[in-house]
N, C-alpha and C. Protein backbone atom coordinates (compact mmCIF):
# COMPACT_ATOMS: atom_id res chain seq x y z
N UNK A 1 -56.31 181.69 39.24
CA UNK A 1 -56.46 181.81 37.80
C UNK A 1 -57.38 180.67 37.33
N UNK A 2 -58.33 180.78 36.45
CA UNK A 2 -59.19 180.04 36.38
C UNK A 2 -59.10 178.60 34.94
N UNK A 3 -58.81 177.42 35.39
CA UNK A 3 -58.62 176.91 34.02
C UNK A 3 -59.48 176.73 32.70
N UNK A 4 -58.32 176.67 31.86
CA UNK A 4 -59.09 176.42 30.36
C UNK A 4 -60.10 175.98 30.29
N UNK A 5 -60.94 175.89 29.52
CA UNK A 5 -62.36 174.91 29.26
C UNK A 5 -61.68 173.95 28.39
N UNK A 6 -62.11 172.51 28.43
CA UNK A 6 -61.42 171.43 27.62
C UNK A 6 -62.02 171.56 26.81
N UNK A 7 -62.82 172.22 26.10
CA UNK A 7 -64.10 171.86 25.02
C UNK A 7 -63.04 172.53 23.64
N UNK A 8 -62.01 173.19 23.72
CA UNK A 8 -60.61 173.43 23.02
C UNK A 8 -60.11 171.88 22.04
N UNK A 9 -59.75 171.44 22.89
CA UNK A 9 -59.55 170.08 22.32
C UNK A 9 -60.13 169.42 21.30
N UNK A 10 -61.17 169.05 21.41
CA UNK A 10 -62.20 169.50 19.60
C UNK A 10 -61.55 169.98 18.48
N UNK A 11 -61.08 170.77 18.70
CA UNK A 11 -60.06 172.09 17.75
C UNK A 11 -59.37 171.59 16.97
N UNK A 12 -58.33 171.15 17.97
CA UNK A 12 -56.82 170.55 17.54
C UNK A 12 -56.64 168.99 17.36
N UNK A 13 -57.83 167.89 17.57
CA UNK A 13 -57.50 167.21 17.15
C UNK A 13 -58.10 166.25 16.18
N UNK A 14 -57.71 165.39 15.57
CA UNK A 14 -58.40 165.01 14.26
C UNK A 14 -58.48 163.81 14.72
N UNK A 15 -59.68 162.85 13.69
CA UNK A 15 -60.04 161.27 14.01
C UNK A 15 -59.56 160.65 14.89
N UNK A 16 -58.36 159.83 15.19
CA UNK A 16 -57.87 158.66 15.98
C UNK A 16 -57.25 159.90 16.70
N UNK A 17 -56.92 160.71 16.96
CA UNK A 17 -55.85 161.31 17.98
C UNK A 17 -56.65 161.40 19.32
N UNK A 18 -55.80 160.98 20.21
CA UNK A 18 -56.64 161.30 21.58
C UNK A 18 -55.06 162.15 22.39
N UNK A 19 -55.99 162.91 23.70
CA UNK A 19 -55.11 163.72 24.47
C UNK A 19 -55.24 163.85 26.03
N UNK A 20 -53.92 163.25 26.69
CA UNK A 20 -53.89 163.26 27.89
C UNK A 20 -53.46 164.44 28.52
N UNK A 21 -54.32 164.92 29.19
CA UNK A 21 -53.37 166.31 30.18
C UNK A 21 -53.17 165.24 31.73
N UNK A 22 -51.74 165.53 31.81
CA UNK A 22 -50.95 165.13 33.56
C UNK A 22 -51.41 166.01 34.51
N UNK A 23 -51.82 167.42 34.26
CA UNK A 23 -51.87 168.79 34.89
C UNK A 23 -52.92 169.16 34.73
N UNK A 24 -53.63 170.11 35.42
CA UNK A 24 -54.73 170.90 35.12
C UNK A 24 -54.24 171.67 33.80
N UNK A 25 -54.69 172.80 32.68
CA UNK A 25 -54.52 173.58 32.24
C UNK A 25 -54.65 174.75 32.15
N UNK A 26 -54.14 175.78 32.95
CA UNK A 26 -54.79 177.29 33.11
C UNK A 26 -54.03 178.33 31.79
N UNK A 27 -55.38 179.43 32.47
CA UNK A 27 -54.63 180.32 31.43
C UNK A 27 -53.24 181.00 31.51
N UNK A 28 -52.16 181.26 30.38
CA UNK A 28 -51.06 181.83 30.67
C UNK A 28 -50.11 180.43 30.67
N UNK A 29 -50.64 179.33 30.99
CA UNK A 29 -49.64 178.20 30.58
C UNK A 29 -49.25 177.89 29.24
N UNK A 30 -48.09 176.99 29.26
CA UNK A 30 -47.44 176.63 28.00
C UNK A 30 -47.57 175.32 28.08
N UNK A 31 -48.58 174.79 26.85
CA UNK A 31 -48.98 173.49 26.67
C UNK A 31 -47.63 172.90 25.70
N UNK A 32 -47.19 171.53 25.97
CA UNK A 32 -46.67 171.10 24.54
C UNK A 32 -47.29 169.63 24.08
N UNK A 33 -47.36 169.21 23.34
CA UNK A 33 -47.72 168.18 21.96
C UNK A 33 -46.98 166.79 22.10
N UNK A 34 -46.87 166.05 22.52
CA UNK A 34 -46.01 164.86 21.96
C UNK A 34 -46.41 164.17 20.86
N UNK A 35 -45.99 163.51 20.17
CA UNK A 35 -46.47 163.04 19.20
C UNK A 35 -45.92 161.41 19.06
N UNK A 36 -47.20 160.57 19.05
CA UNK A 36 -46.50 159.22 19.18
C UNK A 36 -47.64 158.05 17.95
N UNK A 37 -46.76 157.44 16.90
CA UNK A 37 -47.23 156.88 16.18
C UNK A 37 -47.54 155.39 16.77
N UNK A 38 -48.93 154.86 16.79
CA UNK A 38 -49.10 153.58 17.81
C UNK A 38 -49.43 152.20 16.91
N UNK A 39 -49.78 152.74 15.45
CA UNK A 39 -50.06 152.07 14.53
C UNK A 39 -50.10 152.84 13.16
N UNK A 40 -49.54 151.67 12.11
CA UNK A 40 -50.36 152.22 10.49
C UNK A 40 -50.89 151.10 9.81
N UNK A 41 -52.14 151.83 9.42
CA UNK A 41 -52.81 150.77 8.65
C UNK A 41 -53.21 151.20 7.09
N UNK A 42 -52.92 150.59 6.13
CA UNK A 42 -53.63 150.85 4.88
C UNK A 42 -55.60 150.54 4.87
N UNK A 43 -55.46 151.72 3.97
CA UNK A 43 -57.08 151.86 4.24
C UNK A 43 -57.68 151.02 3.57
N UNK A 44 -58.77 150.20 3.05
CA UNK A 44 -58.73 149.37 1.86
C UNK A 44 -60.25 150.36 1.44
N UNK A 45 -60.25 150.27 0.21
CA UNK A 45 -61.41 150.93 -1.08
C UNK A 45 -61.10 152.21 -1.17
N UNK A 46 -60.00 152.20 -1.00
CA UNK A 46 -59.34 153.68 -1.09
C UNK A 46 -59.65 154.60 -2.41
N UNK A 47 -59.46 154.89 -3.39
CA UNK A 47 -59.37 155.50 -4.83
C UNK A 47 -58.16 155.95 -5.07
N UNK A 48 -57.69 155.51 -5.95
CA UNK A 48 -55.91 155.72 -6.12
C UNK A 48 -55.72 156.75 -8.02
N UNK A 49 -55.41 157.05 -7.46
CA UNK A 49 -54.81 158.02 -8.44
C UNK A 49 -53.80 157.53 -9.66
N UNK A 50 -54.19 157.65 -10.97
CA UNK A 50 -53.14 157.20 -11.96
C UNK A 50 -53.32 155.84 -12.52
């Protein structure tokens, strides 16, 4: 079975997020998500509302 193309990844993720695959990814697999907060920062020159 031939794997995914990573060029997917683009897709799903936004600015700072990065993504490790442990596994190859083929088709017919079940990917899942972890989700891990590593930092927060306030933005500064933001525009605030009110």
């Amino acid at each position: 079975m031939p794997m995914i193309d990573r060029s997917f990844i683009g897709r799903v993720l936004h600015g700072e997020q990065n993504v490790t695959c442990r596994a190859p990814v083929r088709a017919g697999d079940t990917v899942t998500f972890r989700t891990r907060i590593s930092g927060i920062h306030d933005k500064k020159n933001r525009a605030r509302n009110g």
